[in-house]
Structures are given as C-alpha cells and as structure tokens.
PDB file of N, CA and C in Angstrom:
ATOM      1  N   UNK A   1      10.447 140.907 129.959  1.00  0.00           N
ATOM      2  CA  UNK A   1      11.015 139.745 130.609  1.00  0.00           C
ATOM      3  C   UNK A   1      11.362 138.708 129.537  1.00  0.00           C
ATOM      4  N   UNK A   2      12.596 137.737 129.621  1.00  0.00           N
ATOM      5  CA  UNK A   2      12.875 137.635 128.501  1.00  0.00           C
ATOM      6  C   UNK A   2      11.955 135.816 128.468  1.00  0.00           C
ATOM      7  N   UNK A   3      12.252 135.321 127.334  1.00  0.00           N
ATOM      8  CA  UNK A   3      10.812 134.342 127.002  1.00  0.00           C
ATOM      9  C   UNK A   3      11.182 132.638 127.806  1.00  0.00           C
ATOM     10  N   UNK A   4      12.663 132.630 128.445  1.00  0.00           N
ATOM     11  CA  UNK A   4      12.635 131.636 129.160  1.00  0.00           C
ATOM     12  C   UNK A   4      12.684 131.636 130.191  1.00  0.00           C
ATOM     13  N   UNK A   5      11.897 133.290 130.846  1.00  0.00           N
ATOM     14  CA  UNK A   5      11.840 133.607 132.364  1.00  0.00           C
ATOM     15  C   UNK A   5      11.684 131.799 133.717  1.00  0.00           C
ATOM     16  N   UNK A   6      10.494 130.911 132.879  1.00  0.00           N
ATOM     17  CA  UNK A   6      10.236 130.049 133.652  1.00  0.00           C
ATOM     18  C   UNK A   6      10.813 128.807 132.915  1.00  0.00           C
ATOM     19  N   UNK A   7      11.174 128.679 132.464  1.00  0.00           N
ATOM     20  CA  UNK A   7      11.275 127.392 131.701  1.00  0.00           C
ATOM     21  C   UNK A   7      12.648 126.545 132.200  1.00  0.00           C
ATOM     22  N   UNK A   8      12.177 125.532 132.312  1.00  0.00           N
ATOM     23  CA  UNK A   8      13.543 124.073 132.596  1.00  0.00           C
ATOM     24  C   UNK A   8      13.800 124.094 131.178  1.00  0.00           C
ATOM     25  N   UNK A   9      14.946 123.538 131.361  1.00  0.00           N
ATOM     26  CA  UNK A   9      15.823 122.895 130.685  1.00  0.00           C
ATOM     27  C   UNK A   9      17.103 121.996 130.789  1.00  0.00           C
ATOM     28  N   UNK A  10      17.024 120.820 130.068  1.00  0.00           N
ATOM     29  CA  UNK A  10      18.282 120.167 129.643  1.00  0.00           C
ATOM     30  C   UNK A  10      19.150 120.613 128.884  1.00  0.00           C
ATOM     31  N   UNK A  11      20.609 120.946 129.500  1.00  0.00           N
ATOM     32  CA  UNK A  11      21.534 121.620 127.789  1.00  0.00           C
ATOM     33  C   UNK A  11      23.098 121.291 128.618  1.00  0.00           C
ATOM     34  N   UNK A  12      23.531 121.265 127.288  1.00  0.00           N
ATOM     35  CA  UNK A  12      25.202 120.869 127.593  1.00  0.00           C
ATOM     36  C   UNK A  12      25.693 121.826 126.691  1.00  0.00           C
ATOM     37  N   UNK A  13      27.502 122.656 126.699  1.00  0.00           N
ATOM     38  CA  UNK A  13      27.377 123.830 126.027  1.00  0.00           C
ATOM     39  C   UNK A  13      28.813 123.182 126.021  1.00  0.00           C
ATOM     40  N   UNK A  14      28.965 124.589 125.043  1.00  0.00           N
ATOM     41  CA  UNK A  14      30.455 124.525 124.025  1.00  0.00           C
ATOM     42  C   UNK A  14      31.128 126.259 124.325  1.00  0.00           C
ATOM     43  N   UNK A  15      32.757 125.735 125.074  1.00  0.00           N
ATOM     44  CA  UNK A  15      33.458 126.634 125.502  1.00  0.00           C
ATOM     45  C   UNK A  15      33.562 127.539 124.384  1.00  0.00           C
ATOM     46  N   UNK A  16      33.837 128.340 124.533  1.00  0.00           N
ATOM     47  CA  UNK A  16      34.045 129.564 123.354  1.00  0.00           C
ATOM     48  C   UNK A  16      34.932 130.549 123.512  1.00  0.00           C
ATOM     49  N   UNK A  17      35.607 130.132 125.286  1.00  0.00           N
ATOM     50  CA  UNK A  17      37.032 131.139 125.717  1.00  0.00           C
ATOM     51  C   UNK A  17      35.954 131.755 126.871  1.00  0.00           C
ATOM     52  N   UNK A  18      36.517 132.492 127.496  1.00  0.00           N
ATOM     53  CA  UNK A  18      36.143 132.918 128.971  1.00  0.00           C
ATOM     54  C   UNK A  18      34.764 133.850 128.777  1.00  0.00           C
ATOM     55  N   UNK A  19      34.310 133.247 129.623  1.00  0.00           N
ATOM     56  CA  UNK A  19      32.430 133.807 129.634  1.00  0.00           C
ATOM     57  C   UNK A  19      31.730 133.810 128.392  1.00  0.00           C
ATOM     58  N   UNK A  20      32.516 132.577 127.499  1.00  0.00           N
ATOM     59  CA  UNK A  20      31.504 132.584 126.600  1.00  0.00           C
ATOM     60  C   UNK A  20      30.892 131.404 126.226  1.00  0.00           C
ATOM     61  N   UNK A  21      30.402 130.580 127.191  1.00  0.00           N
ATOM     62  CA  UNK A  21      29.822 129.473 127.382  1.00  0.00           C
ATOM     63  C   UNK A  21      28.458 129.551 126.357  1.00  0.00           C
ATOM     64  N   UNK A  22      28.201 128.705 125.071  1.00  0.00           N
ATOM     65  CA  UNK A  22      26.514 128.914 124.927  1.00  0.00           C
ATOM     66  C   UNK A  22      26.174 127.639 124.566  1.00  0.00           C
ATOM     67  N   UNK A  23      25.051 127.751 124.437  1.00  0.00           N
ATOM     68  CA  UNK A  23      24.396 126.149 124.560  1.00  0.00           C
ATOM     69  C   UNK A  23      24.786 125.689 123.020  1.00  0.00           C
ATOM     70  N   UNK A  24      24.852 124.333 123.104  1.00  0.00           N
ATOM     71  CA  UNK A  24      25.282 123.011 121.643  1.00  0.00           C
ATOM     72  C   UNK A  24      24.075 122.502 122.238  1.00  0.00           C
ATOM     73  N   UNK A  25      23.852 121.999 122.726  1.00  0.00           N
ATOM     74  CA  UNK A  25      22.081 120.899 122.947  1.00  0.00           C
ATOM     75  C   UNK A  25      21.205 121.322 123.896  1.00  0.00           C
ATOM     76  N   UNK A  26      19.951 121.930 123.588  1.00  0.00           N
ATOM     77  CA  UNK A  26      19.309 122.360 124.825  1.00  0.00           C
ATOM     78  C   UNK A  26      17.666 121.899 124.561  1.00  0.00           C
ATOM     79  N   UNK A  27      17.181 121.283 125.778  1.00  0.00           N
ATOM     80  CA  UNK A  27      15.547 120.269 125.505  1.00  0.00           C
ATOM     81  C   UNK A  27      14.632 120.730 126.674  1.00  0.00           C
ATOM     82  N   UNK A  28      13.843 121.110 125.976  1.00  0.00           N
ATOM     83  CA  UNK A  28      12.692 121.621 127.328  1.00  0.00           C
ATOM     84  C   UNK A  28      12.394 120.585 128.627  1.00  0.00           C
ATOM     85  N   UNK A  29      12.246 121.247 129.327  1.00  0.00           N
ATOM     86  CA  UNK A  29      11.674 120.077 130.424  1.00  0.00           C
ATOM     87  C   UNK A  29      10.100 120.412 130.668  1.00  0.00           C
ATOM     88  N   UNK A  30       9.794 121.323 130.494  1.00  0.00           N
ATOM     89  CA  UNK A  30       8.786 122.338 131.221  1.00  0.00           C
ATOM     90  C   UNK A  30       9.119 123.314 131.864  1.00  0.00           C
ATOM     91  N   UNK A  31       7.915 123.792 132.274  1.00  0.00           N
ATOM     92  CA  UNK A  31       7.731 124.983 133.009  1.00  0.00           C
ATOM     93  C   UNK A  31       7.750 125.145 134.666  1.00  0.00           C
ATOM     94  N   UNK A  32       8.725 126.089 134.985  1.00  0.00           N
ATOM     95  CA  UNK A  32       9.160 125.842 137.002  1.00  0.00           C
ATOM     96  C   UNK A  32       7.324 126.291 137.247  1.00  0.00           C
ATOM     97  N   UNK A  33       6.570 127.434 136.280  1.00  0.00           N
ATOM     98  CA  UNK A  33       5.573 128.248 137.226  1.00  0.00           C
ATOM     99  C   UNK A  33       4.189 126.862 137.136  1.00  0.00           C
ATOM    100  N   UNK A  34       4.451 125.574 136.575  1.00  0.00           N
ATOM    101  CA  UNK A  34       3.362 124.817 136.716  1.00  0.00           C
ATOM    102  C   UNK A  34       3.792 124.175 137.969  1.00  0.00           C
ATOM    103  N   UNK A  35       4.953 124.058 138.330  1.00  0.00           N
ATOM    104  CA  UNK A  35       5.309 123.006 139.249  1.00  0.00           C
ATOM    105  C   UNK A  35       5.296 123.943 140.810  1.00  0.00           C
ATOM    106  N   UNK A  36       5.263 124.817 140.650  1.00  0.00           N
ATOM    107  CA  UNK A  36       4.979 125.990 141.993  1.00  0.00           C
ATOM    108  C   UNK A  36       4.205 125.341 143.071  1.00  0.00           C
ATOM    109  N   UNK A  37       4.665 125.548 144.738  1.00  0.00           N
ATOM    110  CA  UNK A  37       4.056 124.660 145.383  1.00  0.00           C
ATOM    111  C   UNK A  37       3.348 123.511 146.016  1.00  0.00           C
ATOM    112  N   UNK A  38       4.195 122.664 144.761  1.00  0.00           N
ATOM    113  CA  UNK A  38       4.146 121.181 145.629  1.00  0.00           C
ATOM    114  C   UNK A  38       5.665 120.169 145.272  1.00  0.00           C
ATOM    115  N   UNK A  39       5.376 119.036 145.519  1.00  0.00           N
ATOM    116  CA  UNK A  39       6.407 118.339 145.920  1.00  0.00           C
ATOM    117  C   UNK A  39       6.806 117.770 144.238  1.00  0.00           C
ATOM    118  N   UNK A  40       8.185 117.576 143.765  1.00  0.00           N
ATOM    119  CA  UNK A  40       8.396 116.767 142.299  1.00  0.00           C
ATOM    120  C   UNK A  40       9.813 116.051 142.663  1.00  0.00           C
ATOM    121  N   UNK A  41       9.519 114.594 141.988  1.00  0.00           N
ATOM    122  CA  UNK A  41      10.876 114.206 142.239  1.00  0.00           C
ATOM    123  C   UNK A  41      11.324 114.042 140.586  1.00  0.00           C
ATOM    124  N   UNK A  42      12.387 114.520 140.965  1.00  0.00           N
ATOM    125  CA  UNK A  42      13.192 114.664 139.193  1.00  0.00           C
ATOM    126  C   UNK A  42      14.415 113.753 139.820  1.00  0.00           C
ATOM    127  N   UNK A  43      14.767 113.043 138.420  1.00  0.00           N
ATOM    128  CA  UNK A  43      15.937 111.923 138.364  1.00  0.00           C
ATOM    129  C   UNK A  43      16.730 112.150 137.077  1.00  0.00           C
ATOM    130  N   UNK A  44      18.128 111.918 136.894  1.00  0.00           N
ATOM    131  CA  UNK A  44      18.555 112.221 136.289  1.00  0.00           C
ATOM    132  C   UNK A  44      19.714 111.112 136.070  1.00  0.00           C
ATOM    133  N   UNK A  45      19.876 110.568 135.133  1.00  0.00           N
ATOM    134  CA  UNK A  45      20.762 109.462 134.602  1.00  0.00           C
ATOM    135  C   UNK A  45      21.618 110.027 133.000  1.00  0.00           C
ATOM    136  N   UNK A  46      22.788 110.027 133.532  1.00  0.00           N
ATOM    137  CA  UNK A  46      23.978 110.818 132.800  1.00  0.00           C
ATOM    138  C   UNK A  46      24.784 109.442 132.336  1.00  0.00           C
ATOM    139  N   UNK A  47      25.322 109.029 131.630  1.00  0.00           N
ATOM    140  CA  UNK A  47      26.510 108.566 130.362  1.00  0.00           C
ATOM    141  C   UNK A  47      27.474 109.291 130.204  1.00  0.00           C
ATOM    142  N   UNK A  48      28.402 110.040 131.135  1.00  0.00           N
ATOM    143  CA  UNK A  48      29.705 111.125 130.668  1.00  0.00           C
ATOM    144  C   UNK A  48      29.900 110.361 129.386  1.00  0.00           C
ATOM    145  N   UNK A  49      30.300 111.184 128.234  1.00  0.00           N
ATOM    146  CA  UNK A  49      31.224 110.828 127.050  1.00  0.00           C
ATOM    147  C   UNK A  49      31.592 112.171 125.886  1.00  0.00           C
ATOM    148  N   UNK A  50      32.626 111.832 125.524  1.00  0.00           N
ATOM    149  CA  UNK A  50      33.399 112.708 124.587  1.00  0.00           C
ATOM    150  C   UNK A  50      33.003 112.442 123.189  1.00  0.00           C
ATOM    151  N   UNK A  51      32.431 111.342 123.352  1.00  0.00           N
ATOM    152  CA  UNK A  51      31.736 110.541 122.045  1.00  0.00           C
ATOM    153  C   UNK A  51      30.344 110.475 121.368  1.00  0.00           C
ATOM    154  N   UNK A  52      30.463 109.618 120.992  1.00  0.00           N
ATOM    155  CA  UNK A  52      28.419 109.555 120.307  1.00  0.00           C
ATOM    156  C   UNK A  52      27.755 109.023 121.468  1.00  0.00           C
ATOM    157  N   UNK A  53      28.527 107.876 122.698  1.00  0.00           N
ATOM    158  CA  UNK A  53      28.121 106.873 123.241  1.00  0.00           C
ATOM    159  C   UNK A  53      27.365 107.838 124.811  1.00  0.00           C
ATOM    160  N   UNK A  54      27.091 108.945 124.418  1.00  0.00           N
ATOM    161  CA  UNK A  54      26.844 110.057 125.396  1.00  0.00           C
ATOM    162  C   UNK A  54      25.145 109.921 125.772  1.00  0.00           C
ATOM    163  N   UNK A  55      24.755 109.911 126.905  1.00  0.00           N
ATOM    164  CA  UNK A  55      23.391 109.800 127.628  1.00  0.00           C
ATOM    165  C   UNK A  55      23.161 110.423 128.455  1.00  0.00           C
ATOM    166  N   UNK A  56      22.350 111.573 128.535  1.00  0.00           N
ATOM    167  CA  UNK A  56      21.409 112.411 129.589  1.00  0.00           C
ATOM    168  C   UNK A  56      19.707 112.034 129.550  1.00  0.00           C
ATOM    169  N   UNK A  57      19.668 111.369 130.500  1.00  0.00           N
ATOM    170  CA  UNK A  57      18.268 111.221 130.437  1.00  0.00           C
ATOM    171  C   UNK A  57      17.254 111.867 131.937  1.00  0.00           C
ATOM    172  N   UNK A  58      16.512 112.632 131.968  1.00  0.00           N
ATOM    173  CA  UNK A  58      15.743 113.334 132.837  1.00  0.00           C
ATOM    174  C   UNK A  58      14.244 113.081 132.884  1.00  0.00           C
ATOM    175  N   UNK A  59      13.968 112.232 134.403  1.00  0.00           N
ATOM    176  CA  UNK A  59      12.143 111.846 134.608  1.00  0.00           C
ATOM    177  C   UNK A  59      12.298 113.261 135.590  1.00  0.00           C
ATOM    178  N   UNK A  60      10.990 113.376 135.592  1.00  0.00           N
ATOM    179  CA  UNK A  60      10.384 114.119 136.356  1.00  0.00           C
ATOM    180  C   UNK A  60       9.020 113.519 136.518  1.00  0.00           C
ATOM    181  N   UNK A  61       8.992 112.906 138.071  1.00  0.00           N
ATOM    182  CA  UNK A  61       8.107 112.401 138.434  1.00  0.00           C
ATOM    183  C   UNK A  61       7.295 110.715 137.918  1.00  0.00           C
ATOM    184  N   UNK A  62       8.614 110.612 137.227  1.00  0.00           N
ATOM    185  CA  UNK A  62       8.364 109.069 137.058  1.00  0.00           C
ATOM    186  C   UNK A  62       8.270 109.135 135.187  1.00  0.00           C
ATOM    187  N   UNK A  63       8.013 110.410 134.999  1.00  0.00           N
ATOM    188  CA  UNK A  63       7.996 110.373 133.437  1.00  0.00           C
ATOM    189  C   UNK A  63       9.287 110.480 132.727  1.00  0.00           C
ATOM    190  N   UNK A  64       9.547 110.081 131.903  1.00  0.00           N
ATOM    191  CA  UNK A  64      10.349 110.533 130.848  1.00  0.00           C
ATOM    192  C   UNK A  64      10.305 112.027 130.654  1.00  0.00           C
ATOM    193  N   UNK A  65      11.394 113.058 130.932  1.00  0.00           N
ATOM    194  CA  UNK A  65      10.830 114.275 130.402  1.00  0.00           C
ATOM    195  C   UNK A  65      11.946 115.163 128.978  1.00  0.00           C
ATOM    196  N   UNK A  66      13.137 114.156 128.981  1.00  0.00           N
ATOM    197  CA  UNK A  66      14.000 114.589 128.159  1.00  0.00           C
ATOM    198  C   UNK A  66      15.325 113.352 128.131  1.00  0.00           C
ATOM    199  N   UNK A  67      15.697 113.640 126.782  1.00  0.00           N
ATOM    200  CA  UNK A  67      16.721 112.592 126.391  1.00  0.00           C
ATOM    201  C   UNK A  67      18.214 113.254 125.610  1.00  0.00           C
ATOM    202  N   UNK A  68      19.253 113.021 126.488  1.00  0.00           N
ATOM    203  CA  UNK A  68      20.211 114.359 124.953  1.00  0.00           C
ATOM    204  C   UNK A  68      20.808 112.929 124.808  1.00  0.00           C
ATOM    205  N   UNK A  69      21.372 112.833 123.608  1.00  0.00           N
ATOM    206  CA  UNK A  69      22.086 111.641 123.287  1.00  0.00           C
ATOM    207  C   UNK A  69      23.320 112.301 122.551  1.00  0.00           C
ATOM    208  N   UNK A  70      24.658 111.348 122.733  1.00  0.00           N
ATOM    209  CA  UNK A  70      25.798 112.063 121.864  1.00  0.00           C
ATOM    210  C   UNK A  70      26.669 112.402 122.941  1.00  0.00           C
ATOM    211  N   UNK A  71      27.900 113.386 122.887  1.00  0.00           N
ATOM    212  CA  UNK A  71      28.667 114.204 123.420  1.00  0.00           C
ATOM    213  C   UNK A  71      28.301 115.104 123.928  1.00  0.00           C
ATOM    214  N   UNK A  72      28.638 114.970 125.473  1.00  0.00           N
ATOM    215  CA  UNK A  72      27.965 115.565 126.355  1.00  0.00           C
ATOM    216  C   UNK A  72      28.649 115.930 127.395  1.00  0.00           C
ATOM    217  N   UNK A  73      29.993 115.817 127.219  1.00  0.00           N
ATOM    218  CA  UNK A  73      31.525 116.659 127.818  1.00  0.00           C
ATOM    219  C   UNK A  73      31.876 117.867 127.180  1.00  0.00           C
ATOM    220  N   UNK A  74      31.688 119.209 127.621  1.00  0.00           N
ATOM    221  CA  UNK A  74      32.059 120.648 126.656  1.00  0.00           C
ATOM    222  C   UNK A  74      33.653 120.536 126.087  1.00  0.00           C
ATOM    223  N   UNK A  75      33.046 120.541 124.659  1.00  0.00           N
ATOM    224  CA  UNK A  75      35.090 120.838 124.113  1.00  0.00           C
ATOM    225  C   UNK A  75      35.707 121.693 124.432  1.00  0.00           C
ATOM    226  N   UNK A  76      37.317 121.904 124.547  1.00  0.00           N
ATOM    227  CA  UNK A  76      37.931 122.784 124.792  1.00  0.00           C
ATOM    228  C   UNK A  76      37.215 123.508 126.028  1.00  0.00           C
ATOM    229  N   UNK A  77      36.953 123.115 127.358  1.00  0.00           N
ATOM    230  CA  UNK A  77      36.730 123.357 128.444  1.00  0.00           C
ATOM    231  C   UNK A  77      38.208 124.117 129.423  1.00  0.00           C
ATOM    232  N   UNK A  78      38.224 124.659 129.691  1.00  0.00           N
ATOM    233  CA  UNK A  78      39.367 124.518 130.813  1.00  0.00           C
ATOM    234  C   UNK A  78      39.205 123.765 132.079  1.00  0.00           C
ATOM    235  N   UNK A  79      37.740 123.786 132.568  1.00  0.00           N
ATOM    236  CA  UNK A  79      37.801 122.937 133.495  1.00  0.00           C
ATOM    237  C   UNK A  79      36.694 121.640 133.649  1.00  0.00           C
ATOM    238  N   UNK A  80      37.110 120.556 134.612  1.00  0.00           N
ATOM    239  CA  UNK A  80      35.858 119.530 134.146  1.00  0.00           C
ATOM    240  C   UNK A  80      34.735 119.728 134.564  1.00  0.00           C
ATOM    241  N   UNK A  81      33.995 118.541 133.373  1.00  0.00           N
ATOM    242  CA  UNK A  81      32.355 119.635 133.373  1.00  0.00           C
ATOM    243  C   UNK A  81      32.054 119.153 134.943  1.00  0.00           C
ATOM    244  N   UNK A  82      30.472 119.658 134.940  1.00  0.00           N
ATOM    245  CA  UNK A  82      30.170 119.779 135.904  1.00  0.00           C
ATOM    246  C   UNK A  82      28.657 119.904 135.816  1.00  0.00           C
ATOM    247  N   UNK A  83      27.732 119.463 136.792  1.00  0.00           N
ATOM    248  CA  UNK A  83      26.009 119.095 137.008  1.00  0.00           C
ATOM    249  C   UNK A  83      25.598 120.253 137.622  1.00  0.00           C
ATOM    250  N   UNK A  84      24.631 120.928 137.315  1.00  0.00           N
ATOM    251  CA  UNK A  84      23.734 122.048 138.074  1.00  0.00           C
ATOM    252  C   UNK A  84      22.647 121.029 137.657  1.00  0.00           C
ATOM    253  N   UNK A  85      21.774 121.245 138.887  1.00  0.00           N
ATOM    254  CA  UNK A  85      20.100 121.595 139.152  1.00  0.00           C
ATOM    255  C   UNK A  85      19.545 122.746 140.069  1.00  0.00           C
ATOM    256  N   UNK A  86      18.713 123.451 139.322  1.00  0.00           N
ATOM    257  CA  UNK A  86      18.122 124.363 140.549  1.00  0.00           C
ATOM    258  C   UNK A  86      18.260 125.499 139.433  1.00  0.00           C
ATOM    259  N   UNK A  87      17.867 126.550 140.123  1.00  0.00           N
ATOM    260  CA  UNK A  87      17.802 128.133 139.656  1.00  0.00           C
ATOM    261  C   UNK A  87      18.688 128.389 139.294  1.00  0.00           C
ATOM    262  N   UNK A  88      19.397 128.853 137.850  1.00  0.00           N
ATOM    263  CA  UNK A  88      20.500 129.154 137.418  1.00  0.00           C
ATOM    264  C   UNK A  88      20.456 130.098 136.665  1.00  0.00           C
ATOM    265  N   UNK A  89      20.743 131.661 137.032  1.00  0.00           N
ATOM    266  CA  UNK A  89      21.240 132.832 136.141  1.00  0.00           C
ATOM    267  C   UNK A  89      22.501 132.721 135.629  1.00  0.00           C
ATOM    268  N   UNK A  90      22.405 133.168 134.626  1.00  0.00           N
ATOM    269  CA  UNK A  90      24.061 133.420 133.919  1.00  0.00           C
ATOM    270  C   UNK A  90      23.839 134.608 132.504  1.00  0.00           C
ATOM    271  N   UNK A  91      24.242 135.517 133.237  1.00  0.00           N
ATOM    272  CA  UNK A  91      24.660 136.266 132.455  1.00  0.00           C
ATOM    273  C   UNK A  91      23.543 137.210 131.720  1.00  0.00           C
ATOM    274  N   UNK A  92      22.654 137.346 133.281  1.00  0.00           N
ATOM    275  CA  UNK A  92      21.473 137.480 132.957  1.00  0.00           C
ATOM    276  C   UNK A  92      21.434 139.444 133.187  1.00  0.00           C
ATOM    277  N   UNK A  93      20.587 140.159 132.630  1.00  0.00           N
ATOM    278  CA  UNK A  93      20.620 141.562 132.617  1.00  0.00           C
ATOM    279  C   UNK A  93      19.297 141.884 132.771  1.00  0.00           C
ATOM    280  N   UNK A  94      19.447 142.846 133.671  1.00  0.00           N
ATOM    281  CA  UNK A  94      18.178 143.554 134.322  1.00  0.00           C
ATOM    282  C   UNK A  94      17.670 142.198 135.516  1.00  0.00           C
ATOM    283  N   UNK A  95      18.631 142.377 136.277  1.00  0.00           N
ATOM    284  CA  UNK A  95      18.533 141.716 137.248  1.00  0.00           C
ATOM    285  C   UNK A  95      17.666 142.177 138.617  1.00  0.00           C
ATOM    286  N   UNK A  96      17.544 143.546 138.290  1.00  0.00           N
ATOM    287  CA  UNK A  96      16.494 144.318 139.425  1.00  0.00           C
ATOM    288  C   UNK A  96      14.780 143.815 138.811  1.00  0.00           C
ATOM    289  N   UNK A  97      14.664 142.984 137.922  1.00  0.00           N
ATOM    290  CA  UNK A  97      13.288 143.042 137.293  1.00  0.00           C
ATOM    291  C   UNK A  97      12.954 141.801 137.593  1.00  0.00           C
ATOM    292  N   UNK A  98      13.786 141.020 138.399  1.00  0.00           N
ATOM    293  CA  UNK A  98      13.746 139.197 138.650  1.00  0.00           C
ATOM    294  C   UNK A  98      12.971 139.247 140.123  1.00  0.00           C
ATOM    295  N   UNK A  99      12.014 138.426 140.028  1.00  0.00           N
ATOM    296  CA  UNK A  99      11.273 138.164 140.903  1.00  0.00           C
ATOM    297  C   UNK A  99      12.098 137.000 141.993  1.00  0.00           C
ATOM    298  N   UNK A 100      12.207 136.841 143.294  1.00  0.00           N
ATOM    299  CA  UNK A 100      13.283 135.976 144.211  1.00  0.00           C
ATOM    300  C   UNK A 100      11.905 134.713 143.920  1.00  0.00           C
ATOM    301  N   UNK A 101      13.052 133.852 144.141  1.00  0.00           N
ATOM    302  CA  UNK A 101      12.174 132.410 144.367  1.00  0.00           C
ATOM    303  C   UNK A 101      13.211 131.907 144.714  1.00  0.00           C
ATOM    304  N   UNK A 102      12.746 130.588 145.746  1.00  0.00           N
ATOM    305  CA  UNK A 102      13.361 129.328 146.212  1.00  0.00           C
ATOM    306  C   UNK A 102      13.318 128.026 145.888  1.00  0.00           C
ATOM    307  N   UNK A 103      13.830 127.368 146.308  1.00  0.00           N
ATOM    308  CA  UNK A 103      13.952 125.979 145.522  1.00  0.00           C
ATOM    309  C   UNK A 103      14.622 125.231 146.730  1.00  0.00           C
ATOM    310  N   UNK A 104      13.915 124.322 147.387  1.00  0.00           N
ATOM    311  CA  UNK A 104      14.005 123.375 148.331  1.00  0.00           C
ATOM    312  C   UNK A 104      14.523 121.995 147.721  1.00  0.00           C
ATOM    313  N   UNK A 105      15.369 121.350 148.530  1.00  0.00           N
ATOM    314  CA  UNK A 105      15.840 120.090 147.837  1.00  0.00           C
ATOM    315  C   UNK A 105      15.562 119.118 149.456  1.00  0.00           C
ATOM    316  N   UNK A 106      14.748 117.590 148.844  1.00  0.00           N
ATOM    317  CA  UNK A 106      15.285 116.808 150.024  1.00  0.00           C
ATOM    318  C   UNK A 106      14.794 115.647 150.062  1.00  0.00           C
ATOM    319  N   UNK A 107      16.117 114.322 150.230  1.00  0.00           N
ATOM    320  CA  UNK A 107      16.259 113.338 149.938  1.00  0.00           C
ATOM    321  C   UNK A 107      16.967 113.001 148.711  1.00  0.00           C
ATOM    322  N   UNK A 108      18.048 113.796 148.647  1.00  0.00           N
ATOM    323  CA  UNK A 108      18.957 113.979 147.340  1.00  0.00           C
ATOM    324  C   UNK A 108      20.092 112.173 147.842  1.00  0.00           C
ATOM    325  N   UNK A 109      19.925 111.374 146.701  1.00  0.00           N
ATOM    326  CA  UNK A 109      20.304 110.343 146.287  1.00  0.00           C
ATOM    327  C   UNK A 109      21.065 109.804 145.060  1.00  0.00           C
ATOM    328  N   UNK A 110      22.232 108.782 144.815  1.00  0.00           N
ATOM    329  CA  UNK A 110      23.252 108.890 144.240  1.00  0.00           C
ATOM    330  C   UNK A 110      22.878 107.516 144.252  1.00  0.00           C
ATOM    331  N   UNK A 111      23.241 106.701 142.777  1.00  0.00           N
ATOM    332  CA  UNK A 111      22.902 105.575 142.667  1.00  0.00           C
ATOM    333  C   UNK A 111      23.204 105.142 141.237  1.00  0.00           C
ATOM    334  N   UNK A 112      24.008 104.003 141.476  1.00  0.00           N
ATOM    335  CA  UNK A 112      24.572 103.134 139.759  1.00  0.00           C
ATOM    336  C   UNK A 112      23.442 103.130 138.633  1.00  0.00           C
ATOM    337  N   UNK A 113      22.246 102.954 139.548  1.00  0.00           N
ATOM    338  CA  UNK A 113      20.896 102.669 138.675  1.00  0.00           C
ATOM    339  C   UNK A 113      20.036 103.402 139.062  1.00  0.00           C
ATOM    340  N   UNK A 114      18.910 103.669 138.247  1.00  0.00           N
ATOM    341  CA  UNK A 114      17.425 103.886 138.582  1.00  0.00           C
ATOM    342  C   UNK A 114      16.700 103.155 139.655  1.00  0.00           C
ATOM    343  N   UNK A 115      16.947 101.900 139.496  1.00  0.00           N
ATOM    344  CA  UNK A 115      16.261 100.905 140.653  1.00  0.00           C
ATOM    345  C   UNK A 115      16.853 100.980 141.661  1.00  0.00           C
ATOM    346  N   UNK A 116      18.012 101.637 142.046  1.00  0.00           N
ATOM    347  CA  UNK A 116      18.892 101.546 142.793  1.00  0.00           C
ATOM    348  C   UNK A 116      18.231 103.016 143.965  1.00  0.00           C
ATOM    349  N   UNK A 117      17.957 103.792 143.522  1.00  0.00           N
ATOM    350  CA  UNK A 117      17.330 105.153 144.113  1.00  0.00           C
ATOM    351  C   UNK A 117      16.221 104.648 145.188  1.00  0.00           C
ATOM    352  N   UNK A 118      16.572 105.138 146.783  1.00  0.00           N
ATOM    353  CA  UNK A 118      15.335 105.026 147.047  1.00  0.00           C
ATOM    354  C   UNK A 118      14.237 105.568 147.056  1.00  0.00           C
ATOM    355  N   UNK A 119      13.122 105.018 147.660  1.00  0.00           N
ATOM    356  CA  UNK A 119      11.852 105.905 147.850  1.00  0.00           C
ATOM    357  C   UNK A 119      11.790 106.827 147.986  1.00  0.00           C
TER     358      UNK A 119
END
C-alpha cells in the first residue's frame, strides 16, 4: 500500500500537458486514520495569485494546520484552477486493494473572512 494511503494534504500542481498534473507545493495536514469517527471542522482561506502575493492557509479545528505561500494558480493550465476537499484518487493503481471509506460534509460555509464563518 503505497505510504500516503492516509495522509492529508495541502498541494497546488504544475500542468505538464494532459494527465500529467504533479505536485509544485505539497504540506502535510495529518493523518484521515486519526481523525476516523468523529466530528472536525477544517477552514480554509485561499489568496488566488499568479504571483508571490499567493495564500493558502488551512485550520483544522481551530488550529493552524498548514500555510503555502507564493503562486498558487497552476501554469500553463488549460483550464481554471479549481478547490477539492475530500477523498481524492488520481491516478491511483491497484485500485482493487483500496479499502471504501466515506466522508460526510455539513454546514459547508463561504465567507470574505474567518470571523465571518458561522458556528
């Protein structure tokens, strides 16, 4: 099983021509198998930029859990970027050896600010 079977992550990637997306910045968050069966609220405050002036910042649960700073729009994209959270395979092999899991979302919120999010 390969060694980031469980692991979060923050990452923004660099086009390379069709299906060849690979990561330019990638920051641990932790581990999905500690967070197994109970409730986490993760927040996420983004800076789009093509520039240095670029900000991803990710709490989980009120903490700080990751920071990418810089350019954080994929170059030479064909199409515009775009936000995943949740369970994400790509391009993954030996897909009969993956254990199913779910991932519940609720009270998903959109907001100028941090303070701005409710309860």
């Amino acid at each position: 099983m390969a060694e980031n079977s469980t692991k979060l992550f923050l990452q923004n990637n660099i086009f390379d021509g069709p299906g060849q997306c690979n990561p330019d910045q990638r920051i641990g968050l932790g581990d999905a198998a500690a967070l197994r069966g109970g409730w986490h609220r993760f927040e996420s405050h983004i800076k789009w930029s093509a520039g240095s002036d670029g900000l991803a910042e990710v709490f989980d649960d009120g903490r700080k859990a990751a920071v990418l700073q810089g350019r954080n729009i994929s170059r030479a994209a064909p199409k515009p970027n775009y936000f995943k959270f949740g369970i994400y395979l790509h391009g993954t092999q030996g897909t009969e050896l993956i254990t199913p899991a779910r991932v519940y979302f609720a009270g998903l919120a959109r907001s100028e600010t941090r303070e701005g999010l409710s309860q």
